[in-house]
PDB file of N, CA and C in Angstrom:
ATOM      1  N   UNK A   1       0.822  -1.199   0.000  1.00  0.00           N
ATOM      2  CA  UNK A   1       0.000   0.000   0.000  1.00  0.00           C
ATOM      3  C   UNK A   1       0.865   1.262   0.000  1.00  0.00           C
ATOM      4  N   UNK A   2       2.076   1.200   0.813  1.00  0.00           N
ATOM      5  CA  UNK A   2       2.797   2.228   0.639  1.00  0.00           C
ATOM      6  C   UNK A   2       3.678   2.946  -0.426  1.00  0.00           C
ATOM      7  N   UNK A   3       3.808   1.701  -1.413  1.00  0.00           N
ATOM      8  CA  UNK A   3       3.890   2.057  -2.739  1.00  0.00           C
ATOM      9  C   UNK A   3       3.287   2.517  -3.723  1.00  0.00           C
ATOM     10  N   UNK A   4       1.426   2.544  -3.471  1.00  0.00           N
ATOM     11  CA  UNK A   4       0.784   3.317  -4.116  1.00  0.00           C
ATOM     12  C   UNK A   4       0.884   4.658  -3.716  1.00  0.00           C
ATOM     13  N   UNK A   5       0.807   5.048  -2.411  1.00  0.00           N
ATOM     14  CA  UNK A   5       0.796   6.132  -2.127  1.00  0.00           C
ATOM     15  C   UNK A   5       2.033   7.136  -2.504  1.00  0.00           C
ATOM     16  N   UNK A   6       3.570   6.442  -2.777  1.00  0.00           N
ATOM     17  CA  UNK A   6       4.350   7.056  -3.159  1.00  0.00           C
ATOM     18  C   UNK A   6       4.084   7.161  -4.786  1.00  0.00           C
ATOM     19  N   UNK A   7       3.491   6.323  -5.075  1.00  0.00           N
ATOM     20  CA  UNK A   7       3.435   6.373  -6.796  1.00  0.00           C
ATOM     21  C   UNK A   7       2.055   7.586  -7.074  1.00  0.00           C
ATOM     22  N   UNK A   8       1.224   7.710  -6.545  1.00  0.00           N
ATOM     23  CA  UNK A   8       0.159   8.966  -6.020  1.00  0.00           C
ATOM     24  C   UNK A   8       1.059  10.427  -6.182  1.00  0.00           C
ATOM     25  N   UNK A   9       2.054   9.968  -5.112  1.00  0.00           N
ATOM     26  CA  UNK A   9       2.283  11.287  -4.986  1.00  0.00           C
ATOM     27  C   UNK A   9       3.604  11.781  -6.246  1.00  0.00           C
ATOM     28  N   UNK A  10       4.045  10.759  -6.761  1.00  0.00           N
ATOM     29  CA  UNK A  10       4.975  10.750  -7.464  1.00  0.00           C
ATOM     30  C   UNK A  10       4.056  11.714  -8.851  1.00  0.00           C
ATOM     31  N   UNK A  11       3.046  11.334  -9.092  1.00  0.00           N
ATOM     32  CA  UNK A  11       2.128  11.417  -9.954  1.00  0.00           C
ATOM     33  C   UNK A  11       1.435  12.871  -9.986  1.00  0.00           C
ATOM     34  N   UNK A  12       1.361  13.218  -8.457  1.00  0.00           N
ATOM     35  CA  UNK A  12       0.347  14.636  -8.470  1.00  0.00           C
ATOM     36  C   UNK A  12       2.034  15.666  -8.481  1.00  0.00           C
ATOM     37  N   UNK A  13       2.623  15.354  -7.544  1.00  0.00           N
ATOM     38  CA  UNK A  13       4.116  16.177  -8.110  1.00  0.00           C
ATOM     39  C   UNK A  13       4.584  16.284  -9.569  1.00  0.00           C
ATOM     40  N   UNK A  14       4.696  15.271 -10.213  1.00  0.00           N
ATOM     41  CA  UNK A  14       4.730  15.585 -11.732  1.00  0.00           C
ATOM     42  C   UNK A  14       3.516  16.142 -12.727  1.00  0.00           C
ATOM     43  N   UNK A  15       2.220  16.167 -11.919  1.00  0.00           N
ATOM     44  CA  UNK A  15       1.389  16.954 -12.926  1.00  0.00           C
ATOM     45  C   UNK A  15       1.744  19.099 -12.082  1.00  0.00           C
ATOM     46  N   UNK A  16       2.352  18.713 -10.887  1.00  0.00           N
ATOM     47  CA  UNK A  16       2.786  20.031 -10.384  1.00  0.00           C
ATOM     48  C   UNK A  16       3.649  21.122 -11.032  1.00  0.00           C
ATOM     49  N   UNK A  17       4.679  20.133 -11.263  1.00  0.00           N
ATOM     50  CA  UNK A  17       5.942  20.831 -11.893  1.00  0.00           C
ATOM     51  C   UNK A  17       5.184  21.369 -13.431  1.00  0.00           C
ATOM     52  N   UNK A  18       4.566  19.863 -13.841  1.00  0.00           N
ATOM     53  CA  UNK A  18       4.519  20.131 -15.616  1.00  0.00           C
ATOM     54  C   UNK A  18       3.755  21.847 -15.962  1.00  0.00           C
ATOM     55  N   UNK A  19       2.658  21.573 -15.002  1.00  0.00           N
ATOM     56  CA  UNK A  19       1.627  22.752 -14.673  1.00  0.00           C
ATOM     57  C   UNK A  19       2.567  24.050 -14.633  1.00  0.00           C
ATOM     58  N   UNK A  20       3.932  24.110 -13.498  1.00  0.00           N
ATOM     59  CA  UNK A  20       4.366  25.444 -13.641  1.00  0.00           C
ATOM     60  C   UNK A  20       5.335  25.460 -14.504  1.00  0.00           C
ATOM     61  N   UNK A  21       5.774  24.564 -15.439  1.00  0.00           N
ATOM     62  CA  UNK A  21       6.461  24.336 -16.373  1.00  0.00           C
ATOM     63  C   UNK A  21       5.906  25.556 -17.898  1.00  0.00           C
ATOM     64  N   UNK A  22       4.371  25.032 -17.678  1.00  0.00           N
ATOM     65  CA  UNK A  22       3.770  25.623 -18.637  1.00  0.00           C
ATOM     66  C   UNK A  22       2.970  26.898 -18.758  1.00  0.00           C
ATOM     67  N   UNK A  23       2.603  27.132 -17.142  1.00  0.00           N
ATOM     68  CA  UNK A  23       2.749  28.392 -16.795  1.00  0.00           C
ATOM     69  C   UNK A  23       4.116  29.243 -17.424  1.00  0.00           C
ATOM     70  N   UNK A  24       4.956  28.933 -16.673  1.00  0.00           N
ATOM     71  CA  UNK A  24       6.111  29.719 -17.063  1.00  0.00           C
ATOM     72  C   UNK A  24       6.525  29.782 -18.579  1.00  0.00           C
ATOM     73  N   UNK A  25       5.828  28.906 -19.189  1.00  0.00           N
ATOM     74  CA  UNK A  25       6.365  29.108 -20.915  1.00  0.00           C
ATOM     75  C   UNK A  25       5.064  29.664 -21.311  1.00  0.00           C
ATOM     76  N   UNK A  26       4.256  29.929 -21.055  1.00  0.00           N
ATOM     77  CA  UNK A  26       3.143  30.924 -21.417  1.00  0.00           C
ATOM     78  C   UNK A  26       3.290  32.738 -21.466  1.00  0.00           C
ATOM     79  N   UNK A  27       3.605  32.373 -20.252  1.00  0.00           N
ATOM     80  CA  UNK A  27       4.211  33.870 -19.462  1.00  0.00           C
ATOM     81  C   UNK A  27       5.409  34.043 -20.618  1.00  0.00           C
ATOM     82  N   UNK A  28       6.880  33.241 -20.619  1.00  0.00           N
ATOM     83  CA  UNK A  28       7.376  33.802 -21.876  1.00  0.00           C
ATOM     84  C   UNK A  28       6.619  34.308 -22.727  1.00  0.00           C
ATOM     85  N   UNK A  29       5.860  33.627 -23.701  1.00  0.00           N
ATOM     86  CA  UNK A  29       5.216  33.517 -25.004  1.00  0.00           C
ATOM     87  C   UNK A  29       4.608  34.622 -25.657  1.00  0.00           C
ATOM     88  N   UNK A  30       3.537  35.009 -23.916  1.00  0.00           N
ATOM     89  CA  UNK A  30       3.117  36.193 -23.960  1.00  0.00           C
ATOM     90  C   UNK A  30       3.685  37.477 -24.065  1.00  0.00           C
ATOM     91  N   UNK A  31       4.817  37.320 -23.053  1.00  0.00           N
ATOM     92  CA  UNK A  31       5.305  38.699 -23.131  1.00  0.00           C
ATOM     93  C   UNK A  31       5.732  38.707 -24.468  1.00  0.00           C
ATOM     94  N   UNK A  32       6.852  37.903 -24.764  1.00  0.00           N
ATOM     95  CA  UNK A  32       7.290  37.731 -26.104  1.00  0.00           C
ATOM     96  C   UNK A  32       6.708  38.042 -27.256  1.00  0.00           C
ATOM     97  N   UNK A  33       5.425  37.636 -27.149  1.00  0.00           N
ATOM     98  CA  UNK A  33       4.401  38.600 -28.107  1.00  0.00           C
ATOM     99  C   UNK A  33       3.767  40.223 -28.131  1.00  0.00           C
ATOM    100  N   UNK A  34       4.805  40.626 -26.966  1.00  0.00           N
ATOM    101  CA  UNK A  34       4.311  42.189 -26.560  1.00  0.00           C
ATOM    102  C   UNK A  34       5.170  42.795 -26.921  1.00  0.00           C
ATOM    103  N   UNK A  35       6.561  41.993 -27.201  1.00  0.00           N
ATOM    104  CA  UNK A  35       7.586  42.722 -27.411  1.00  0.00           C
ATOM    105  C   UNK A  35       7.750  43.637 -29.037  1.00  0.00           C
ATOM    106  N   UNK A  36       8.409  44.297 -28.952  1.00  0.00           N
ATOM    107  CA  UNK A  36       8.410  45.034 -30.417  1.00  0.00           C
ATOM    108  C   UNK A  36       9.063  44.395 -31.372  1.00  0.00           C
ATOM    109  N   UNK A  37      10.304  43.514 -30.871  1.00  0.00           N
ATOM    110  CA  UNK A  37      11.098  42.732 -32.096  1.00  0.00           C
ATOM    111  C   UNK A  37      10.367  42.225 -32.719  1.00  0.00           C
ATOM    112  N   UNK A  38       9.466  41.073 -32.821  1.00  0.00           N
ATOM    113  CA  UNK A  38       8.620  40.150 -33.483  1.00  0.00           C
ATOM    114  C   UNK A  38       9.701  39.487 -33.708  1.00  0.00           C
ATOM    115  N   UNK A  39      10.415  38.736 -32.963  1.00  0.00           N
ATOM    116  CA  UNK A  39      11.247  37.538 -33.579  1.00  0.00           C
ATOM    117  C   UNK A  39      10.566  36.758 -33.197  1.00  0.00           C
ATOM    118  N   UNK A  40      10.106  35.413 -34.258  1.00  0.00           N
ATOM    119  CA  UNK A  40       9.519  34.480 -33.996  1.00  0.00           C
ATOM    120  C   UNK A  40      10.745  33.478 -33.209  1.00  0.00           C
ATOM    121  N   UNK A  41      11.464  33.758 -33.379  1.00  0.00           N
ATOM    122  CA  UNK A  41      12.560  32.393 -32.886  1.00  0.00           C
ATOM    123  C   UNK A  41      12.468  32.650 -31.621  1.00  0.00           C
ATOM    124  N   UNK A  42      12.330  33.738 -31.052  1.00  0.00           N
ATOM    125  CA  UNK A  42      11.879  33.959 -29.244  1.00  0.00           C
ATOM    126  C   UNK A  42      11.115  33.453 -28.935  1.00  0.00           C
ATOM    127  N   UNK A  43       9.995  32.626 -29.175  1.00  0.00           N
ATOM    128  CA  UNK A  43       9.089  31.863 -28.978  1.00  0.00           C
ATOM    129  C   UNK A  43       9.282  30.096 -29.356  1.00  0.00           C
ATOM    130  N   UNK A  44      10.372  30.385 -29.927  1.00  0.00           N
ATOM    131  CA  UNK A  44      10.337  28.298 -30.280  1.00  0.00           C
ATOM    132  C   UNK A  44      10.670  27.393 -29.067  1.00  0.00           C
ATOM    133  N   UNK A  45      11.433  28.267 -28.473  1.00  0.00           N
ATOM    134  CA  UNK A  45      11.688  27.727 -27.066  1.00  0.00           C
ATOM    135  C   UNK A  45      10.564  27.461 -25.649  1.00  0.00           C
ATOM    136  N   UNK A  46      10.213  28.643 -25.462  1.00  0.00           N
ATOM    137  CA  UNK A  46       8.966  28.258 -24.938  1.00  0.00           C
ATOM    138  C   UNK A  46       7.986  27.331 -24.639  1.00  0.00           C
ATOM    139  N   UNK A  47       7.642  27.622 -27.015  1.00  0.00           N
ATOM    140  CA  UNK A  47       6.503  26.615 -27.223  1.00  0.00           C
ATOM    141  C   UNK A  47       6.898  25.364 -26.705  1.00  0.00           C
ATOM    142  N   UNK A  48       8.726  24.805 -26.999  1.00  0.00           N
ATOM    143  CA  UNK A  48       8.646  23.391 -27.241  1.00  0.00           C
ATOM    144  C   UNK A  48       8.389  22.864 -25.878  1.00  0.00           C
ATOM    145  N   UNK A  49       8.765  23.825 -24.810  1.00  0.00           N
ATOM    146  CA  UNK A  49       9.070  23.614 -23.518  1.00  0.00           C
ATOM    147  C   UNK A  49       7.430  23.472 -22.930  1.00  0.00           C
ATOM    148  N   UNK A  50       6.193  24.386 -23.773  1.00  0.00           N
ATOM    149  CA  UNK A  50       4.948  24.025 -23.291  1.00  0.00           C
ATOM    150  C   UNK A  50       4.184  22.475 -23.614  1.00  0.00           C
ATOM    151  N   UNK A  51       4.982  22.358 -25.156  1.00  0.00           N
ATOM    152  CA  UNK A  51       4.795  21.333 -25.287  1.00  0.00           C
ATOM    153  C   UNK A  51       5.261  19.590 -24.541  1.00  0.00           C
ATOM    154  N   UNK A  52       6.300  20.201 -23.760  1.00  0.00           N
ATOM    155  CA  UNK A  52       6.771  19.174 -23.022  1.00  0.00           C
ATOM    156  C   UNK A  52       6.375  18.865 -21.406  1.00  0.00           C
ATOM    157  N   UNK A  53       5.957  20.265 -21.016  1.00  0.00           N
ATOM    158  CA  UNK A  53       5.204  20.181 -20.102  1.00  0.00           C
ATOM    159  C   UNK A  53       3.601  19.682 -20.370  1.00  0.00           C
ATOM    160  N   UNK A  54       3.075  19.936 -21.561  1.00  0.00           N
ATOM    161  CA  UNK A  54       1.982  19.004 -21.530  1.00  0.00           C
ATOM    162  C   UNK A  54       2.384  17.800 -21.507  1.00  0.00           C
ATOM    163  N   UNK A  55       3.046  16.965 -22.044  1.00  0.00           N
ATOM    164  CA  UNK A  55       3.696  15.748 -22.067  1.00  0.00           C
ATOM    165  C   UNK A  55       3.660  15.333 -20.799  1.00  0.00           C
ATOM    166  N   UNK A  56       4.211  16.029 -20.285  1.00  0.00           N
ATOM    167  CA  UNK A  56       4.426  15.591 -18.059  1.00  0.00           C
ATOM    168  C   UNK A  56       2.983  15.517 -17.734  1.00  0.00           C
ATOM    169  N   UNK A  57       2.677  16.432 -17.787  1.00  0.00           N
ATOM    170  CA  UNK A  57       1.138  16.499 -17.289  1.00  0.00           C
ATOM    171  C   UNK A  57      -0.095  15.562 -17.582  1.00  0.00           C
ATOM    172  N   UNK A  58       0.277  15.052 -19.341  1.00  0.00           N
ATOM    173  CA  UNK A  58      -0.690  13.849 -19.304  1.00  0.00           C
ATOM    174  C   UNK A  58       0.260  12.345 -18.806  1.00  0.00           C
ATOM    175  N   UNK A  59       1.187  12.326 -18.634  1.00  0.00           N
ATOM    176  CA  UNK A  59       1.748  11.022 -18.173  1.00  0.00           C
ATOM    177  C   UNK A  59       1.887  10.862 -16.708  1.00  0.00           C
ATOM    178  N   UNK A  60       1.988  12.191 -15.830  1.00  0.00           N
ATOM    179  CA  UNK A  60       1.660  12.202 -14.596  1.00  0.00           C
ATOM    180  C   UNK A  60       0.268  11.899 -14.455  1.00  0.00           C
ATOM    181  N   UNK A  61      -0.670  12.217 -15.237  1.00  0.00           N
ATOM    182  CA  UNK A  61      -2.098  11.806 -14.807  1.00  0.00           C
ATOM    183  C   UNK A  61      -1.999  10.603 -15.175  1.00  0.00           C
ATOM    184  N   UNK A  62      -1.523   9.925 -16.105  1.00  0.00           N
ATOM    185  CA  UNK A  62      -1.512   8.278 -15.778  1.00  0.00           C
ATOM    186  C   UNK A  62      -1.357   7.804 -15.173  1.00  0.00           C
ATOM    187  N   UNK A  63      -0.271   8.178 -14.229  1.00  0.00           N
ATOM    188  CA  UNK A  63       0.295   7.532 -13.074  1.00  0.00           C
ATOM    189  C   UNK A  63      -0.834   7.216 -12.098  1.00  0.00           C
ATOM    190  N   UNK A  64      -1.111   8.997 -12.194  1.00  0.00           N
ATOM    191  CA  UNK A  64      -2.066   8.830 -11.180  1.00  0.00           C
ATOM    192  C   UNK A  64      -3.588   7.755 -11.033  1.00  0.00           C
ATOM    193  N   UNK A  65      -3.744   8.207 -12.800  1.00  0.00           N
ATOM    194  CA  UNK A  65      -4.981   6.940 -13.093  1.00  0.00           C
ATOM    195  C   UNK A  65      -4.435   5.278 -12.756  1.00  0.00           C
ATOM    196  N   UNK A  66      -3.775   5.255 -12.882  1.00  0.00           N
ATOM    197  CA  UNK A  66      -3.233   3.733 -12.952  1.00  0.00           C
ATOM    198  C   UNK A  66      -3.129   3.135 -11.495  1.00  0.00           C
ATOM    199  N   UNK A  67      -2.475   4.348 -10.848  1.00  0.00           N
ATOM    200  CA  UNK A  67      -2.659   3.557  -8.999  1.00  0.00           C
ATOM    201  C   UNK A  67      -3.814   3.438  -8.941  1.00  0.00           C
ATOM    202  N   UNK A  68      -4.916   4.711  -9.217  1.00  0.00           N
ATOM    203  CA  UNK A  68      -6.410   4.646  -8.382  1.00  0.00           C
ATOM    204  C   UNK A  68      -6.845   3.517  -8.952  1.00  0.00           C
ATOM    205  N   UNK A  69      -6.883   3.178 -10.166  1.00  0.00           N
ATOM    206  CA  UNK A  69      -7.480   1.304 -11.086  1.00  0.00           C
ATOM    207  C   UNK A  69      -6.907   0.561 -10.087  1.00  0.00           C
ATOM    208  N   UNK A  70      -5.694   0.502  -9.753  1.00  0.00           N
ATOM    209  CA  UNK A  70      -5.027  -0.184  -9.012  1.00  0.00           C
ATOM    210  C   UNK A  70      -6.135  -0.364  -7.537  1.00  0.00           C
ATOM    211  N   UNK A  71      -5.960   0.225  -7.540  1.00  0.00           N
ATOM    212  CA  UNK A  71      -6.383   0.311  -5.410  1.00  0.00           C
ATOM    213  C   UNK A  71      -7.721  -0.303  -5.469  1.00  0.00           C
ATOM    214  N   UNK A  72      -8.308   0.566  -6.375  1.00  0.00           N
ATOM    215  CA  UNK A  72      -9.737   0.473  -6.741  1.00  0.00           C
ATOM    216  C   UNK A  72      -9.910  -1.525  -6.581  1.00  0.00           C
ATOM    217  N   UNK A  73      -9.251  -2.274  -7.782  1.00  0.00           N
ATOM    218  CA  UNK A  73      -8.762  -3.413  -8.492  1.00  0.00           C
ATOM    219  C   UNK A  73      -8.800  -3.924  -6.816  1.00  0.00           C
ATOM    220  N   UNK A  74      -7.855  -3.908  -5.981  1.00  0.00           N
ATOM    221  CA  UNK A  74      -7.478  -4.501  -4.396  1.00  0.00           C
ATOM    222  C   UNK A  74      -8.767  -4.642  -4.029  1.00  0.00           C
ATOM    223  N   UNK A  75      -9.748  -3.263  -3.766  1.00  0.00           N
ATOM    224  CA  UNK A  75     -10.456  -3.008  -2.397  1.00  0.00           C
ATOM    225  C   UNK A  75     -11.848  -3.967  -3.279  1.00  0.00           C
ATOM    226  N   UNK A  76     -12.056  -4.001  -4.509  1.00  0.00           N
ATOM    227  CA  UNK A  76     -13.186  -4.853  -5.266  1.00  0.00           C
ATOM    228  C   UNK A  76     -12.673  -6.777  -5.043  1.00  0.00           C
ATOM    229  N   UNK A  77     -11.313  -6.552  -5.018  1.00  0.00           N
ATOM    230  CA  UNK A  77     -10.885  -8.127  -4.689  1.00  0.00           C
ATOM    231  C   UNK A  77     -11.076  -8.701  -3.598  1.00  0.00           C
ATOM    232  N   UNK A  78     -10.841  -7.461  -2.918  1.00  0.00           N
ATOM    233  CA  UNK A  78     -10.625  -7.998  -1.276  1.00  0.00           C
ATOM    234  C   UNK A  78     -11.992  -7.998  -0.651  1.00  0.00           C
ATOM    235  N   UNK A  79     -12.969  -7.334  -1.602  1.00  0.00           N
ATOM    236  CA  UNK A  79     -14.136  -6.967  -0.554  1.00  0.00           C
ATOM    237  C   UNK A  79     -15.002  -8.590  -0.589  1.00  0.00           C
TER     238      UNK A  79
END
């Protein structure tokens, strides 16, 4: 049991980070779009980095889906 709970938390911490991951590449993006240069290449970085934080964020929610099936799976066996 104590391994779900670390795999839980392993799971809501990585949808944490990904979340301010992509916060923070938004916040670039935006400003970046306020700026007067218009260099698009100021933004490739960002994007790829939002894009990778979505990445975290749906594989941390697996995690997370996969213990709760899990537990769920125990407490229907055991009952």
């Amino acid at each position: 049991m104590m391994s779900n709970i670390t795999a839980i938390n392993a799971g809501v911490s990585g949808i944490q980070r990904g979340m301010a991951i992509a916060e923070k590449s938004a916040a670039t993006i935006a400003s970046t779009g306020n700026s007067t240069s218009g260099d698009p290449a100021a933004v490739a970085e960002p994007l790829v980095e939002l894009m990778m934080a979505r990445l975290q964020v749906e594989a941390s929610a697996k995690v997370v889906e996969t213990v709760s099936e899990t537990i769920g799976t125990l407490i229907d066996t055991t009952a």
